[in-house]
Protein backbone atom coordinates (compact mmCIF):
# COMPACT_ATOMS: atom_id res chain seq x y z
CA UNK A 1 130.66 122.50 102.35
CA UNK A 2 127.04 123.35 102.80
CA UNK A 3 126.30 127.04 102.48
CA UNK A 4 122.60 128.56 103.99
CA UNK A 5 121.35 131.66 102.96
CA UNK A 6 121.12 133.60 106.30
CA UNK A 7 117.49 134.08 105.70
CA UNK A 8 116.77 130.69 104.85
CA UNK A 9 115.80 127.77 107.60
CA UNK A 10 116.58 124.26 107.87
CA UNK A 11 114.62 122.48 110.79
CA UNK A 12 117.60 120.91 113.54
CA UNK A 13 116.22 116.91 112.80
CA UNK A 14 117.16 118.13 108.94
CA UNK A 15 120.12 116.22 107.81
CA UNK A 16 122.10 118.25 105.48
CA UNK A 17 125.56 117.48 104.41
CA UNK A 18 127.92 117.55 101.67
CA UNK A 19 128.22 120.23 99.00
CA UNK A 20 124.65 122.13 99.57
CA UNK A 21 123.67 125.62 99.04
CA UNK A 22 120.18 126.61 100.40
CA UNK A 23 118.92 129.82 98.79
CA UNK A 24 117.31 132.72 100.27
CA UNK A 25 114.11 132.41 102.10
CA UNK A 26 114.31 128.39 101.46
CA UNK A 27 113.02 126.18 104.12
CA UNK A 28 114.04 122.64 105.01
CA UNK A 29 111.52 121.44 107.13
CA UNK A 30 112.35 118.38 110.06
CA UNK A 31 113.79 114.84 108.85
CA UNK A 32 114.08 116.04 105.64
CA UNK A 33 117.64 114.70 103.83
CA UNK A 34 119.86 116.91 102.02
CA UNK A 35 122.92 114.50 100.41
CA UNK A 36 125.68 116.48 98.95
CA UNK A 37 128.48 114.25 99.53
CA UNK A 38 128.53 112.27 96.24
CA UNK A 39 127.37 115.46 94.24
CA UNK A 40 126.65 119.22 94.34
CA UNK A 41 123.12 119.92 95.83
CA UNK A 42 121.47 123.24 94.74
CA UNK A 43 118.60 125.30 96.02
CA UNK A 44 117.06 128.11 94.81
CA UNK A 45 115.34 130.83 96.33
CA UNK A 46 111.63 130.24 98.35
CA UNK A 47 111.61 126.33 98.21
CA UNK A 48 109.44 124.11 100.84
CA UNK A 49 111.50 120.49 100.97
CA UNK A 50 108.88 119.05 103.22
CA UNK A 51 109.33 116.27 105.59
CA UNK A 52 110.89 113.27 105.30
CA UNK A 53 112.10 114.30 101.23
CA UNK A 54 115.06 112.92 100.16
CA UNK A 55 117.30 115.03 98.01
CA UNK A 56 120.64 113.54 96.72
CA UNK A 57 123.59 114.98 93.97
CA UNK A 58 125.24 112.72 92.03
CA UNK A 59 128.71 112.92 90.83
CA UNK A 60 127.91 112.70 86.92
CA UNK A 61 124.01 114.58 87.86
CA UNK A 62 124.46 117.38 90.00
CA UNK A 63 120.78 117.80 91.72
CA UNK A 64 119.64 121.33 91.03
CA UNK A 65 115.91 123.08 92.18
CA UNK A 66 115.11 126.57 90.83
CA UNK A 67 112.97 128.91 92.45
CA UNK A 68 110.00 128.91 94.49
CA UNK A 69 109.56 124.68 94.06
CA UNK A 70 107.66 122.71 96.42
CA UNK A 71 109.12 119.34 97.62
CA UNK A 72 106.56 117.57 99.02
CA UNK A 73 106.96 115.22 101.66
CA UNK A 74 108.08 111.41 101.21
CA UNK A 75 109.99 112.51 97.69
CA UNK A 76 112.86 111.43 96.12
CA UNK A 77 114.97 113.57 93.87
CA UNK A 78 118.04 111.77 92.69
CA UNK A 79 120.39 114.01 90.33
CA UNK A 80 117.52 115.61 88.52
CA UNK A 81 116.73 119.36 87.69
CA UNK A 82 113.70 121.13 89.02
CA UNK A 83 113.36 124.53 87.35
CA UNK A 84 111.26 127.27 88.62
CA UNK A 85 107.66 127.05 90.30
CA UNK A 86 107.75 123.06 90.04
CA UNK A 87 105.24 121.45 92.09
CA UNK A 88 106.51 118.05 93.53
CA UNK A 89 103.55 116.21 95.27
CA UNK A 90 104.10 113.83 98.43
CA UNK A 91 105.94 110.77 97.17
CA UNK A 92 107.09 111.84 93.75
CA UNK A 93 110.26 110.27 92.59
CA UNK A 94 112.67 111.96 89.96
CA UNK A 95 115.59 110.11 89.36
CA UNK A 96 118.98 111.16 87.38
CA UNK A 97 119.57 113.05 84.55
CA UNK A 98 116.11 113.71 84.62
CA UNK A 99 114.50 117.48 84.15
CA UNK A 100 111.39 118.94 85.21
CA UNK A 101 110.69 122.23 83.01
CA UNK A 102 109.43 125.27 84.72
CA UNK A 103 105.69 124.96 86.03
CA UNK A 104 105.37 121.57 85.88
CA UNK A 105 103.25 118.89 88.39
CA UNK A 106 104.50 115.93 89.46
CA UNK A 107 101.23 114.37 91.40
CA UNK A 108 101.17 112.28 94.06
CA UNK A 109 103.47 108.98 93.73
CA UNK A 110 104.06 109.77 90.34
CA UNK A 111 107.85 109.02 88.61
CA UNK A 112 110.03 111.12 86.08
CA UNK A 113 112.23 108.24 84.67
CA UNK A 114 115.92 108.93 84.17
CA UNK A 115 117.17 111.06 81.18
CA UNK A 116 113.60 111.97 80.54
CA UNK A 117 112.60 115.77 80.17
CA UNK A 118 109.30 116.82 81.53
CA UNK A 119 108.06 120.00 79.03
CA UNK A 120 107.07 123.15 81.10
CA UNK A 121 103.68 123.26 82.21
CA UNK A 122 103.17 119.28 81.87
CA UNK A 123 100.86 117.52 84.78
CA UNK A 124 101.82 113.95 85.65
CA UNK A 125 98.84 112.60 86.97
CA UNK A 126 98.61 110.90 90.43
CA UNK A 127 100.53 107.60 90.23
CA UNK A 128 101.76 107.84 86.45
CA UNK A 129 105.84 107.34 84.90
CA UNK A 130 106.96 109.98 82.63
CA UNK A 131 109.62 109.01 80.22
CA UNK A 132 111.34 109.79 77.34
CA UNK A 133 113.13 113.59 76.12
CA UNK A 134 110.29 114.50 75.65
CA UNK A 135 108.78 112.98 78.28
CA UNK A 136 105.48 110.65 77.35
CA UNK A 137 102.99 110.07 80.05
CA UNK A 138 101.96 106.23 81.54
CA UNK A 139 99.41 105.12 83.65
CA UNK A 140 100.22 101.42 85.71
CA UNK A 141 98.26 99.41 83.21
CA UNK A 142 100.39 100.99 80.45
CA UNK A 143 103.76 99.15 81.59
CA UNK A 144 104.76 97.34 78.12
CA UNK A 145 104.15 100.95 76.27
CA UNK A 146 106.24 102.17 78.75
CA UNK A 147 108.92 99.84 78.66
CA UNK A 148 109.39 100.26 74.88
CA UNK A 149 110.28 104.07 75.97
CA UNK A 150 112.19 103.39 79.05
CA UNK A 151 114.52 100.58 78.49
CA UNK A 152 116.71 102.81 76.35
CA UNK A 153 117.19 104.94 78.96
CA UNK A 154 119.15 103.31 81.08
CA UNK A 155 118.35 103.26 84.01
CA UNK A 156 120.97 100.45 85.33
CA UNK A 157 123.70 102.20 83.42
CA UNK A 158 122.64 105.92 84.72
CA UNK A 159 121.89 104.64 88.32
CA UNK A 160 124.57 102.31 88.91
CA UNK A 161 126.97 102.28 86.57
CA UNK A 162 126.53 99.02 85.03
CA UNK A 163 125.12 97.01 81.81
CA UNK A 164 121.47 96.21 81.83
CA UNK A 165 121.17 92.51 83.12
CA UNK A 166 124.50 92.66 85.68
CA UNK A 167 123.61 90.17 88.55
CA UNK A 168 122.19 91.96 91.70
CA UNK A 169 125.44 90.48 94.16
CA UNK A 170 127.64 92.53 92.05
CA UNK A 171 125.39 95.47 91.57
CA UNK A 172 125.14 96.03 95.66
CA UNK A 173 128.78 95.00 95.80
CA UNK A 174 129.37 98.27 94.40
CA UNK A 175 126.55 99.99 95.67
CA UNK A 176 128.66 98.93 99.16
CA UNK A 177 131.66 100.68 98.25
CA UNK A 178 130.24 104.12 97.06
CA UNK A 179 128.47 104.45 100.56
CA UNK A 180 131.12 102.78 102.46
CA UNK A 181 132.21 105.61 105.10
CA UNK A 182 134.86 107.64 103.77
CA UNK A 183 138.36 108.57 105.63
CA UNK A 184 138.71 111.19 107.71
């Protein structure tokens, strides 16, 4: 059931379903997507999600933004946490069980991996992965660093369910059946 705070806005090209609650003075601005049907969607109070953000709960990560956040546009947040006055530049991905402490900057196209804790305050520069509780920050040219600190993460297992190295047809097979259309 999505619940809007009566003085909060969501822009009529917004698509918002699902278990959502929009808190006061939050705006959703047009195109943006607001997925609560395969997990609980929370927003605080005075958030921007700007256009074309995707925001999506998770069953086992609920997705939850504190207070006075900016989404920038072209974002994904995936079953993450977003505490108070985050700053989520245009094309940022965070992706489950991830958390992004209060104050922090997620530049332009940059990543917080899954399970990885951002520290309050903490900048990810433009284009750079943060990963690891606590989160350590990598630049492109950086990848086998990086992998050392993300493969133990998870990501297949947190994302989809699976083992690291299941084949992609069976991956998507399943992918298929938790966005099939449900009954109604």
């Amino acid at each position: 059931m999505v619940t809007i705070h009566e003085t909060a806005s969501v822009a009529p090209s917004a698509v918002v379903s699902g278990d959502v609650v929009i808190g006061a003075g939050s705006r959703i601005l047009p195109l943006a997507v607001i997925d609560g049907e395969r997990g609980t969607v929370r927003i605080g109070s005075d958030v921007v999600v700007m256009e074309h953000a995707v925001l999506r709960g998770r069953a086992n990560h609920p997705l939850t933004i504190g207070d006075a956040v900016l989404v920038g546009p072209h974002t994904h947040l995936n079953g993450t946490t977003v505490e108070d006055e985050v700053f989520v530049a245009t094309g940022a991905s965070l992706f489950p069980g991830s958390l992004a402490g209060s104050g922090a900057e997620l530049r332009i196209g940059s990543v917080l991996h899954v399970n990885s804790r951002l520290e309050p305050g903490t900048v990810v520069p433009i284009g750079w992965v943060a990963a690891g509780d606590p989160a350590q920050l990598f630049s492109a040219d950086r990848h086998e660093e990086l992998w050392q600190v993300q493969e133990p993460l998870d990501f297949p297992g947190t994302v989809y369910g699976v083992p690291r190295g299941t084949p992609m047809r069976e991956v998507m097979r399943r992918q298929s059946e938790v966005y099939a259309p449900r009954g109604g």
